[in-house]
N, C-alpha and C. Protein backbone atom coordinates (compact mmCIF):
# COMPACT_ATOMS: atom_id res chain seq x y z
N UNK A 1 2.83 60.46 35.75
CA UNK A 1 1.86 59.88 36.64
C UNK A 1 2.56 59.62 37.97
N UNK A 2 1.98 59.93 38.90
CA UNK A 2 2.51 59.86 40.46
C UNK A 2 1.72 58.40 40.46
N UNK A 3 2.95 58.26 41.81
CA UNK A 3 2.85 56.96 42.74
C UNK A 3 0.81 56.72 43.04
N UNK A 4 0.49 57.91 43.81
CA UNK A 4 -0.58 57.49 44.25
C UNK A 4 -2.11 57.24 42.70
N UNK A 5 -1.59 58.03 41.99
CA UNK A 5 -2.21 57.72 40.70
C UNK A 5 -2.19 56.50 40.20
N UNK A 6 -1.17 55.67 40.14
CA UNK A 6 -0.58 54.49 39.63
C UNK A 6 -1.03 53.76 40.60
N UNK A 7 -1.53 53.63 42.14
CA UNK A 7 -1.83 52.41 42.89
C UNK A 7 -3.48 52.82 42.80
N UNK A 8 -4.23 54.09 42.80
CA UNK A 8 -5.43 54.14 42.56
C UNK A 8 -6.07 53.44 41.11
N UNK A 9 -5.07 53.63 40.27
CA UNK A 9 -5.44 53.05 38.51
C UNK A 9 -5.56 51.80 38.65
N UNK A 10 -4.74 50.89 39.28
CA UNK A 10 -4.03 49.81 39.64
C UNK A 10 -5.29 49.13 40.53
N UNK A 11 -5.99 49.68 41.88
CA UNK A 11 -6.52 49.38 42.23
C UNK A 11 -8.10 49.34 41.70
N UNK A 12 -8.16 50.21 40.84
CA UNK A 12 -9.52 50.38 40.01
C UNK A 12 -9.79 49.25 38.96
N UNK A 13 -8.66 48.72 38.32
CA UNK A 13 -8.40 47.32 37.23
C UNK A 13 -8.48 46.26 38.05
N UNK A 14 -8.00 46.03 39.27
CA UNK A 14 -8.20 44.89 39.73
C UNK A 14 -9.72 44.89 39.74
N UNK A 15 -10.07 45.79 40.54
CA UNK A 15 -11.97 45.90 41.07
C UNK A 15 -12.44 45.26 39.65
N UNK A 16 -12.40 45.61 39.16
CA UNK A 16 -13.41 46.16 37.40
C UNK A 16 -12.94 44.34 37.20
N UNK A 17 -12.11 44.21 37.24
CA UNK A 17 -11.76 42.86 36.78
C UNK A 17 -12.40 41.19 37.82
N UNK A 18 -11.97 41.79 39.37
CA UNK A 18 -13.07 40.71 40.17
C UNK A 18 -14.43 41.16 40.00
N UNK A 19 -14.74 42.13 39.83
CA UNK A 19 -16.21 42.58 39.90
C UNK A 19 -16.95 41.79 39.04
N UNK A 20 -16.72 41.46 37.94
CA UNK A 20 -17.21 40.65 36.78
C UNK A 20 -17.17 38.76 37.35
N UNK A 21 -16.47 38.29 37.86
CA UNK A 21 -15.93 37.18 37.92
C UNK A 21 -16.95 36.54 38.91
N UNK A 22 -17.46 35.15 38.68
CA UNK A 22 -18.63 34.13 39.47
C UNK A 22 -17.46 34.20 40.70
N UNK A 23 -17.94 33.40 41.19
CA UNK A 23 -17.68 32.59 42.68
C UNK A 23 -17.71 31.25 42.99
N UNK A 24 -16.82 30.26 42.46
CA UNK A 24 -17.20 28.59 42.40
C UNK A 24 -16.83 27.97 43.98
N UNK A 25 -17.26 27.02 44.12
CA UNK A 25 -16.71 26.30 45.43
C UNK A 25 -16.57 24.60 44.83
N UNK A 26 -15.91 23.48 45.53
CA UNK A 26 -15.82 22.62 44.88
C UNK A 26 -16.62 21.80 46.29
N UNK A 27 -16.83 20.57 45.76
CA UNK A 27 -17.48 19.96 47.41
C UNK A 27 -17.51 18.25 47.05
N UNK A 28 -17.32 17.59 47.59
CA UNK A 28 -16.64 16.07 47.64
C UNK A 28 -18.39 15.53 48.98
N UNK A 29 -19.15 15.31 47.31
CA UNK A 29 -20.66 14.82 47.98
C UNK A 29 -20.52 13.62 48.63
N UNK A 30 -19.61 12.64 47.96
CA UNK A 30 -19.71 11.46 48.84
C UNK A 30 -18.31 11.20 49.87
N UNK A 31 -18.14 11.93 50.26
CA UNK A 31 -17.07 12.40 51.67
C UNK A 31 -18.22 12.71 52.43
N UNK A 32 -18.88 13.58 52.15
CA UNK A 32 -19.79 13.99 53.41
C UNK A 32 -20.52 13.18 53.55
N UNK A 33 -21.33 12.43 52.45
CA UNK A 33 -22.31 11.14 53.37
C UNK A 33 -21.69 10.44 53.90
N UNK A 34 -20.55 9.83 53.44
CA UNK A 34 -19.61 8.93 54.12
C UNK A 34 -19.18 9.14 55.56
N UNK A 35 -19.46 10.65 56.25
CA UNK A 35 -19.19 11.03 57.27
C UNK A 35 -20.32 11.14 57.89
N UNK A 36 -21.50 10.92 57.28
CA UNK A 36 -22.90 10.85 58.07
C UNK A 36 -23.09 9.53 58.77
N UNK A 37 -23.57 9.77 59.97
CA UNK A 37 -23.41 8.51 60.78
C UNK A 37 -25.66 7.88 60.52
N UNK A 38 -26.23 8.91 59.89
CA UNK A 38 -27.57 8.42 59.27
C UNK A 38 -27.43 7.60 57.84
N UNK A 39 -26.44 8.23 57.01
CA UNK A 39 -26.16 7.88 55.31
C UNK A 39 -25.52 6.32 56.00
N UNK A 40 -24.28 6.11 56.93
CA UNK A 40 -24.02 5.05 57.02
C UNK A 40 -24.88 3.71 57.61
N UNK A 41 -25.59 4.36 58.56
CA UNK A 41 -26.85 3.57 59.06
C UNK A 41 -27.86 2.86 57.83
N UNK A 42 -27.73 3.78 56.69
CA UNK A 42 -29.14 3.18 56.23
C UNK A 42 -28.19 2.34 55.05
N UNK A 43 -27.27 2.61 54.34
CA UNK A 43 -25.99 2.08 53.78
C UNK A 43 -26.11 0.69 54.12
N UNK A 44 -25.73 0.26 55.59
CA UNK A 44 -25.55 -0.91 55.80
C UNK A 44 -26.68 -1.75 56.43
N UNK A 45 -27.90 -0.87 56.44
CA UNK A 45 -29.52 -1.78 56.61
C UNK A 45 -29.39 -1.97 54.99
N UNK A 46 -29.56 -1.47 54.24
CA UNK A 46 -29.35 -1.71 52.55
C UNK A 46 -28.24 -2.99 52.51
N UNK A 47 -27.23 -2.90 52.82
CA UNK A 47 -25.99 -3.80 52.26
C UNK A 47 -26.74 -5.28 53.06
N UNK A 48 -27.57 -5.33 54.52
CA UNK A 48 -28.23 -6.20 55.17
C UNK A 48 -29.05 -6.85 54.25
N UNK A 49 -29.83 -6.44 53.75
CA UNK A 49 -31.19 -6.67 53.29
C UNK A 49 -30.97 -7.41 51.99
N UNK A 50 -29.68 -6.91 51.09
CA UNK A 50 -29.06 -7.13 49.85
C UNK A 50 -28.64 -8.52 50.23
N UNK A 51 -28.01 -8.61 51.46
CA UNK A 51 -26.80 -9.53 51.42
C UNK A 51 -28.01 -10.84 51.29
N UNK A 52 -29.06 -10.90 52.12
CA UNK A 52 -29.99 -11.23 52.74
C UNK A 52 -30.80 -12.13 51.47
N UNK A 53 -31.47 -11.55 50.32
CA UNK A 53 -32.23 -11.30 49.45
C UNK A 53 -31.05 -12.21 48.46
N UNK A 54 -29.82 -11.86 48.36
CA UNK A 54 -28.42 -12.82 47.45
C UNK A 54 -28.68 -14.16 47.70
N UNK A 55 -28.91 -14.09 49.40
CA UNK A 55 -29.19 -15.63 50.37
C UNK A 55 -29.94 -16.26 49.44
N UNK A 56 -31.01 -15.53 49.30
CA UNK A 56 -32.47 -16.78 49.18
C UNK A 56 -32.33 -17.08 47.48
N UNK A 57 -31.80 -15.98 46.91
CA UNK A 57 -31.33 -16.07 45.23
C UNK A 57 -30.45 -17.27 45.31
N UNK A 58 -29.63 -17.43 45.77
CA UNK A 58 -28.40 -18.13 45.72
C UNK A 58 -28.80 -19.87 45.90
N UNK A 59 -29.54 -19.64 47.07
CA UNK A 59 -30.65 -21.22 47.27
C UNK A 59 -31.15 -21.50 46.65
N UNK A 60 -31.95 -20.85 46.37
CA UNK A 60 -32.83 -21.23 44.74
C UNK A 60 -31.99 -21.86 43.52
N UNK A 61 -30.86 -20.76 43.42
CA UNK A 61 -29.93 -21.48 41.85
C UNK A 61 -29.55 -23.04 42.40
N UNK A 62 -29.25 -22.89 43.41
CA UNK A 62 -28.79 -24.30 44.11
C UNK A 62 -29.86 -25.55 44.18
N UNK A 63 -30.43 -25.15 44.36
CA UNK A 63 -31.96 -25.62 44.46
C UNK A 63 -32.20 -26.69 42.60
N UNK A 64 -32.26 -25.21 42.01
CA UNK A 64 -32.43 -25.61 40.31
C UNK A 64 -31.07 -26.75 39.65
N UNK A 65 -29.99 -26.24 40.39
CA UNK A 65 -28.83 -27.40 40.12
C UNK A 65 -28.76 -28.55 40.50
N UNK A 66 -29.27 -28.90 41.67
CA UNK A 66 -29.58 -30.23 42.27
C UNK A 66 -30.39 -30.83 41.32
N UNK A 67 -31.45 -30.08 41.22
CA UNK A 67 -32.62 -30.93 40.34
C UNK A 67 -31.68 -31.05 39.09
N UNK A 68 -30.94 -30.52 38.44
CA UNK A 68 -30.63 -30.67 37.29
C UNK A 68 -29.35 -32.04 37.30
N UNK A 69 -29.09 -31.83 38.14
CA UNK A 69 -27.86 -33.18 38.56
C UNK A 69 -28.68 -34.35 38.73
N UNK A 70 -29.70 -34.19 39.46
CA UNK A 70 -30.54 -35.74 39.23
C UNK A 70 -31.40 -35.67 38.15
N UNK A 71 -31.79 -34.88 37.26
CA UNK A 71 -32.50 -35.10 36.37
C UNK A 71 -31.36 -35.62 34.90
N UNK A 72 -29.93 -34.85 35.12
CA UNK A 72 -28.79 -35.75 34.40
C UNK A 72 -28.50 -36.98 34.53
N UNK A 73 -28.71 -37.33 35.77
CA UNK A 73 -28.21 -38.84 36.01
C UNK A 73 -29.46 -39.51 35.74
N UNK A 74 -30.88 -39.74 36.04
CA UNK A 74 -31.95 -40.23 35.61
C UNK A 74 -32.46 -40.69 34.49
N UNK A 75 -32.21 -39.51 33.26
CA UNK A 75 -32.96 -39.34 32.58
C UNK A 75 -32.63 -40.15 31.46
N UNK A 76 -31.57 -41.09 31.53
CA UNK A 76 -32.02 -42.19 30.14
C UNK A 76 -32.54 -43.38 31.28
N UNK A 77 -33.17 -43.24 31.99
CA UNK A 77 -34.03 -43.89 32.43
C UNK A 77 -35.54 -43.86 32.16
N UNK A 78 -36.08 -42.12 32.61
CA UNK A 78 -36.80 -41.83 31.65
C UNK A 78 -37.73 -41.78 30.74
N UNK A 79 -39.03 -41.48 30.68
CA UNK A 79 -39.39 -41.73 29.27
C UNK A 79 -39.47 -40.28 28.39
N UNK A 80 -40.11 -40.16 27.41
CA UNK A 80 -39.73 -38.89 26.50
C UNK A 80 -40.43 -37.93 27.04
N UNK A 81 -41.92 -38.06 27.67
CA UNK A 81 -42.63 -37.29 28.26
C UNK A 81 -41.89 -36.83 30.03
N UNK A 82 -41.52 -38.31 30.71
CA UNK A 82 -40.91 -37.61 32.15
C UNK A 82 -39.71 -36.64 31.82
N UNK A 83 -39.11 -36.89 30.63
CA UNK A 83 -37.92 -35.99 30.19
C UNK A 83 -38.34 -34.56 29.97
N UNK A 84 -39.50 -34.79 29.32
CA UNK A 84 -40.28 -33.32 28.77
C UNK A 84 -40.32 -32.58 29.69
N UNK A 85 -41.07 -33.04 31.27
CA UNK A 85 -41.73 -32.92 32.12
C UNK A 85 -40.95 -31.82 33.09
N UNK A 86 -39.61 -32.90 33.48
CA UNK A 86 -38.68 -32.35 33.71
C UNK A 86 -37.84 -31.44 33.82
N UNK A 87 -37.57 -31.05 31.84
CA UNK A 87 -37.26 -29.86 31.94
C UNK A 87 -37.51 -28.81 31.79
N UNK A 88 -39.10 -28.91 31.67
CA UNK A 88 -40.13 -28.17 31.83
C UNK A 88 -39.94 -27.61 33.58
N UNK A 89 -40.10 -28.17 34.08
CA UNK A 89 -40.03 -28.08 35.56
C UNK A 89 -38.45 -27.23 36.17
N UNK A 90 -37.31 -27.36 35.25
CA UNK A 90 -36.46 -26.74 35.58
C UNK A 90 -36.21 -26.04 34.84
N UNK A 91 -36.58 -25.62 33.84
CA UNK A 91 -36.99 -24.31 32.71
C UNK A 91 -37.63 -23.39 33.71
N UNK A 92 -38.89 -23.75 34.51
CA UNK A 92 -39.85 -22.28 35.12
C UNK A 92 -38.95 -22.15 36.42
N UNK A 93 -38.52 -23.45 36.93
CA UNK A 93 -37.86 -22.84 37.91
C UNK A 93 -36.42 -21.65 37.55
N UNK A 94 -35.96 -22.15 37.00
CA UNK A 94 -35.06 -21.13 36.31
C UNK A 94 -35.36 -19.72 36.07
N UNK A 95 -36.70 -19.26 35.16
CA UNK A 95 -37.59 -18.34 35.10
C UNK A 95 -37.88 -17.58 36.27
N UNK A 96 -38.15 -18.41 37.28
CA UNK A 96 -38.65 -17.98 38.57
C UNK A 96 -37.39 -17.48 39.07
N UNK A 97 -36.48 -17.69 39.13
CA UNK A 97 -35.39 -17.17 39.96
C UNK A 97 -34.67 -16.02 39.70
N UNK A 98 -35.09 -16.48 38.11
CA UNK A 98 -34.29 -15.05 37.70
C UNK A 98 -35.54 -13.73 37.57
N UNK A 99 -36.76 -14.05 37.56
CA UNK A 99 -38.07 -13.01 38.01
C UNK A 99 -37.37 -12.08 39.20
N UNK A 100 -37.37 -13.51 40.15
CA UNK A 100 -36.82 -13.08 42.06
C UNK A 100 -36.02 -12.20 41.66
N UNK A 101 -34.76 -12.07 41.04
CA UNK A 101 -33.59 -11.65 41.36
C UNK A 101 -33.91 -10.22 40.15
N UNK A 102 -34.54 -10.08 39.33
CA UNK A 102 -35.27 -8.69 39.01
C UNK A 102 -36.14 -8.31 39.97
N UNK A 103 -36.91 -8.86 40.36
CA UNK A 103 -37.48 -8.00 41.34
C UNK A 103 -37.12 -7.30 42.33
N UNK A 104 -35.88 -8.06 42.86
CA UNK A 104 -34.84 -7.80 44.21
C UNK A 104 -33.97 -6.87 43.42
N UNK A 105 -33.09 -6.82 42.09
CA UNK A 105 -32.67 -5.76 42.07
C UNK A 105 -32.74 -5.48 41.10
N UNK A 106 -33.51 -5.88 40.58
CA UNK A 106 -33.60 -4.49 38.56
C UNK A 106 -33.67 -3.49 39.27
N UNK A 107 -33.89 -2.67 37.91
CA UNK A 107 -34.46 -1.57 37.93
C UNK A 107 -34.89 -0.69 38.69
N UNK A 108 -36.37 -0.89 39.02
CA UNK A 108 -37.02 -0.43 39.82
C UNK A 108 -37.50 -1.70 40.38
N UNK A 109 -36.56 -2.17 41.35
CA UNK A 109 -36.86 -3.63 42.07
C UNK A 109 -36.84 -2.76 43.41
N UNK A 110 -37.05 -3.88 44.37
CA UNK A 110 -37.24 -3.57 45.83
C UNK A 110 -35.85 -3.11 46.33
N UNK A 111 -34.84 -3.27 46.31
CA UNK A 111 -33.67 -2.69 46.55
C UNK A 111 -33.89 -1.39 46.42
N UNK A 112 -33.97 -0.80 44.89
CA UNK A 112 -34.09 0.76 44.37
C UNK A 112 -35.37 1.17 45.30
N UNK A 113 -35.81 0.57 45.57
CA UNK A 113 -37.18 1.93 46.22
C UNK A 113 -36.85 1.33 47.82
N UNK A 114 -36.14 0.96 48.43
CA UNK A 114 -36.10 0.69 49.84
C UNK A 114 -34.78 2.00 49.90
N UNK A 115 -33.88 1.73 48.64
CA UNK A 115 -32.48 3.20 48.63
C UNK A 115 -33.44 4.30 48.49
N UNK A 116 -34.25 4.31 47.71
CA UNK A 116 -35.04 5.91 47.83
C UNK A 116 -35.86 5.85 49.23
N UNK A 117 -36.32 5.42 49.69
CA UNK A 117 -36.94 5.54 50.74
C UNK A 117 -35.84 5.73 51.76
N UNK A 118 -34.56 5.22 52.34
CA UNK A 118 -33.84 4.92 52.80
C UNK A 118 -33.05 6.31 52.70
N UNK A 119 -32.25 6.50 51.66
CA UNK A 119 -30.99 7.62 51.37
C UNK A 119 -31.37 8.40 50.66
N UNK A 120 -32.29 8.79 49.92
CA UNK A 120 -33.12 9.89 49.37
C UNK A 120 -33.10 11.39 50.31
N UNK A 121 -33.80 10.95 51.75
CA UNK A 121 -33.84 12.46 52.59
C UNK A 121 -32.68 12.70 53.21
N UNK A 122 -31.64 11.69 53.01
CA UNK A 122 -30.51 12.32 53.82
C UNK A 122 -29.86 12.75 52.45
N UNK A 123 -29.72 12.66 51.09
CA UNK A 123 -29.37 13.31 50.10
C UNK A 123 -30.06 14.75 50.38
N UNK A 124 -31.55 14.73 50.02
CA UNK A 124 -31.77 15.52 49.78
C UNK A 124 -31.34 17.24 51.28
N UNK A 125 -31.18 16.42 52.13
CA UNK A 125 -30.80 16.98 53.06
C UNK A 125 -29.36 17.73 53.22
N UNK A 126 -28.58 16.95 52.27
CA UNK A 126 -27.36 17.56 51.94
C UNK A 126 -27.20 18.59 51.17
N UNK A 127 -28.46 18.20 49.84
CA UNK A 127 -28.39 19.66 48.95
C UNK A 127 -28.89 20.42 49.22
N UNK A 128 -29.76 20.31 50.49
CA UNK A 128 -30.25 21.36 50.95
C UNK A 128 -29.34 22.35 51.54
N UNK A 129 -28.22 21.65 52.29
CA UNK A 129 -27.21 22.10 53.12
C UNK A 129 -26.55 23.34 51.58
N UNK A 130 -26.19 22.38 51.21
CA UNK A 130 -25.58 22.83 49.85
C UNK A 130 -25.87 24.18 48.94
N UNK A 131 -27.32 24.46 48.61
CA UNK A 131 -27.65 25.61 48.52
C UNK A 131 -28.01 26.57 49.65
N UNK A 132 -27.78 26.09 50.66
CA UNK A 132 -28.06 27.28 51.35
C UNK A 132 -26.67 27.86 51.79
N UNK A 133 -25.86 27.31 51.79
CA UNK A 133 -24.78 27.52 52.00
C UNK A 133 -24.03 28.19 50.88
N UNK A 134 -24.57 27.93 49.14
CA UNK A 134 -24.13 28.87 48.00
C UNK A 134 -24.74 30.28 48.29
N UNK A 135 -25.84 30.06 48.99
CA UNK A 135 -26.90 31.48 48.69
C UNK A 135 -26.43 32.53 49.84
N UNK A 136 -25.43 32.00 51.21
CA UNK A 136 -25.64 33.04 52.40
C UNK A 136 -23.90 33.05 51.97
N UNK A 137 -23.12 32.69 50.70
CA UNK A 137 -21.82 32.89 50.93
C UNK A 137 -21.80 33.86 49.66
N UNK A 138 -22.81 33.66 48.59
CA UNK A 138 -22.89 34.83 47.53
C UNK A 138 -22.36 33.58 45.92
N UNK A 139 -22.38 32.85 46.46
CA UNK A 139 -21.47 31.57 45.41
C UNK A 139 -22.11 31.43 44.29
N UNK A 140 -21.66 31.87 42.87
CA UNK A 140 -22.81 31.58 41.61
C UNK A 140 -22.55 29.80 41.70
N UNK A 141 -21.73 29.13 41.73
CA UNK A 141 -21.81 27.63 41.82
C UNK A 141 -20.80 26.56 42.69
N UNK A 142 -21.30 25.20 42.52
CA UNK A 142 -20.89 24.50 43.62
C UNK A 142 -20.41 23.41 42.52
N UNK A 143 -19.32 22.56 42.30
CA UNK A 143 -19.20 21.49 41.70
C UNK A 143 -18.99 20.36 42.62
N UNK A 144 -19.44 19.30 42.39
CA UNK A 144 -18.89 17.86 43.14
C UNK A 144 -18.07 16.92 42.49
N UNK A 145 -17.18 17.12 43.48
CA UNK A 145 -15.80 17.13 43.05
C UNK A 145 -15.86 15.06 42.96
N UNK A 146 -16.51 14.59 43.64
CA UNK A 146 -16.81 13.02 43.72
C UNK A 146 -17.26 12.58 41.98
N UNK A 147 -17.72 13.26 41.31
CA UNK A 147 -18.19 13.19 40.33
C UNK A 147 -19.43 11.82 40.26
N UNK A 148 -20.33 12.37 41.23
CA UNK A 148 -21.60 11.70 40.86
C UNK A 148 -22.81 12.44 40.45
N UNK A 149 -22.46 14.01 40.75
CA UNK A 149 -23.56 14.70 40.03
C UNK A 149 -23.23 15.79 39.42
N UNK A 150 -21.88 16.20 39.47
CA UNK A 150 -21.40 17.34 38.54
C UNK A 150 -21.74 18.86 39.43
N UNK A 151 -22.75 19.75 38.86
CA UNK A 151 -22.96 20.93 39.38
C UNK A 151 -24.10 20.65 40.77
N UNK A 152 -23.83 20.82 41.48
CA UNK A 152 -24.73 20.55 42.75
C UNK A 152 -25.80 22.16 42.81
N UNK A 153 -25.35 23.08 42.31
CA UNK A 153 -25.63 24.73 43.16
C UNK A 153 -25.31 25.75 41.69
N UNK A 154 -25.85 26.41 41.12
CA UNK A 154 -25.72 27.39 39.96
C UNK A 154 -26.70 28.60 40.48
N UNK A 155 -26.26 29.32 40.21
CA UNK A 155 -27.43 31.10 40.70
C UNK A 155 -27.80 30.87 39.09
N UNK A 156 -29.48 30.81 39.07
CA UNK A 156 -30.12 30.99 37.93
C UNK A 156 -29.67 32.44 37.21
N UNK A 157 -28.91 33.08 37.14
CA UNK A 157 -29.00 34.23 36.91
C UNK A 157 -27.85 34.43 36.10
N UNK A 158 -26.80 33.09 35.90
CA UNK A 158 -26.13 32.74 35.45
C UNK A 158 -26.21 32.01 33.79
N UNK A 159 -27.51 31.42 33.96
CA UNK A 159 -28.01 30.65 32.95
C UNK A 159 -27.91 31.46 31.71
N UNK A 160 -27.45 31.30 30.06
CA UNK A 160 -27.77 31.91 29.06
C UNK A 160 -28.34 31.36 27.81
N UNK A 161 -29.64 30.50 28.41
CA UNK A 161 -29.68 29.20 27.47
C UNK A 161 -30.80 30.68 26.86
N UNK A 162 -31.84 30.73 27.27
CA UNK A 162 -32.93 31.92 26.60
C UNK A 162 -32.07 32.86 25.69
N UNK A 163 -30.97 33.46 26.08
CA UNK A 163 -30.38 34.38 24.99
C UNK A 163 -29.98 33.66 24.08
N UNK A 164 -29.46 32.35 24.04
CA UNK A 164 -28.96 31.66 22.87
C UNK A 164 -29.72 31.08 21.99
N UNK A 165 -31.00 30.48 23.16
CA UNK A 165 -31.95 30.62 22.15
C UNK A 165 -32.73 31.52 21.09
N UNK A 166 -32.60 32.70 21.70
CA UNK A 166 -32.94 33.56 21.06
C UNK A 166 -32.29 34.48 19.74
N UNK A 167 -31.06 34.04 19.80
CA UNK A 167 -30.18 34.48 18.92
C UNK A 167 -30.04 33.52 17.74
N UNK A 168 -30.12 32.18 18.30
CA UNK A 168 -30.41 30.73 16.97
C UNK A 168 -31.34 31.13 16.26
N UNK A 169 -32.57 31.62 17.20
CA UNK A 169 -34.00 31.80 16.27
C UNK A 169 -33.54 33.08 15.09
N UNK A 170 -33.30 33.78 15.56
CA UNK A 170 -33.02 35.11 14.72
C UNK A 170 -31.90 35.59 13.58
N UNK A 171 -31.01 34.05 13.56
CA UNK A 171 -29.74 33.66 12.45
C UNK A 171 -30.15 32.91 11.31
């Protein structure tokens, strides 16, 4: 075998071998919001509003402790019913505060839907960036390397859940 045989063979195995192979990119999602001067804007109207909303939580517990410091010192004064009455009265207040402070941030409290309203379109604005940027570079996928969402970008075409399904069914 000659030289030029041996770098054409040579060059034909490499091909055959990238030819087969995806295209990954890695991408650090919360670096880039962190560099958005909109993601940080609404970040710290959020951290405002939070800090804000802690305020009036925080008064309230204070609020319920006072009463409970004079209702300690009072109450063998007292009768069995003003006692009842009492801590009846700082039982709902209690209730009530801790309602407030689900509402302000459970779940789906006002916090969570002021962040979706808030950082939602500048997310979604990023993955937008994100696939379009897999699709005009040829990239079967994108990982985020921050690890808050894992695969950001996959070419459907990649997927082999239907063949596997199809092969379970037929075993």
């Amino acid at each position: 075998m000659n030289a030029k045989t041996f770098w054409i063979l040579l060059l034909m195995i490499v091909a055959s071998f990238s030819a087969g192979a995806q295209r990954f990119a890695l991408v650090d999602v919360n670096k880039i919001l962190d560099n958005l001067e909109e993601y940080r804007s609404a970040q710290a109207e959020l951290d405002r509003i939070a800090a804000g909303w802690k305020q009036e939580i925080a008064v309230e517990y204070d609020k319920i402790k006072a009463l409970y410091n004079k209702y300690q010192a009072e109450q063998v004064l007292m009768t069995e019913e003003q006692r009842r009455g009492k801590e009846e009265e700082i039982a709902s207040r209690e209730k009530e505060a801790r309602r407030m402070q689900k509402e302000k941030f459970g779940e789906d409290g006002e916090l969570f839907k002021r962040r979706q309203d808030l950082v939602r379109p500048i997310q979604d604005k990023v993955y937008t960036a994100i696939q379009e940027y897999a699709t005009a570079n040829g990239l079967d996928a994108i990982f985020d390397t921050s690890g808050t969402a894992g695969i950001l970008y996959f070419n459907k075409e990649l997927d082999r859940t239907e063949v596997l399904l199809k092969k379970l069914k037929t075993n």
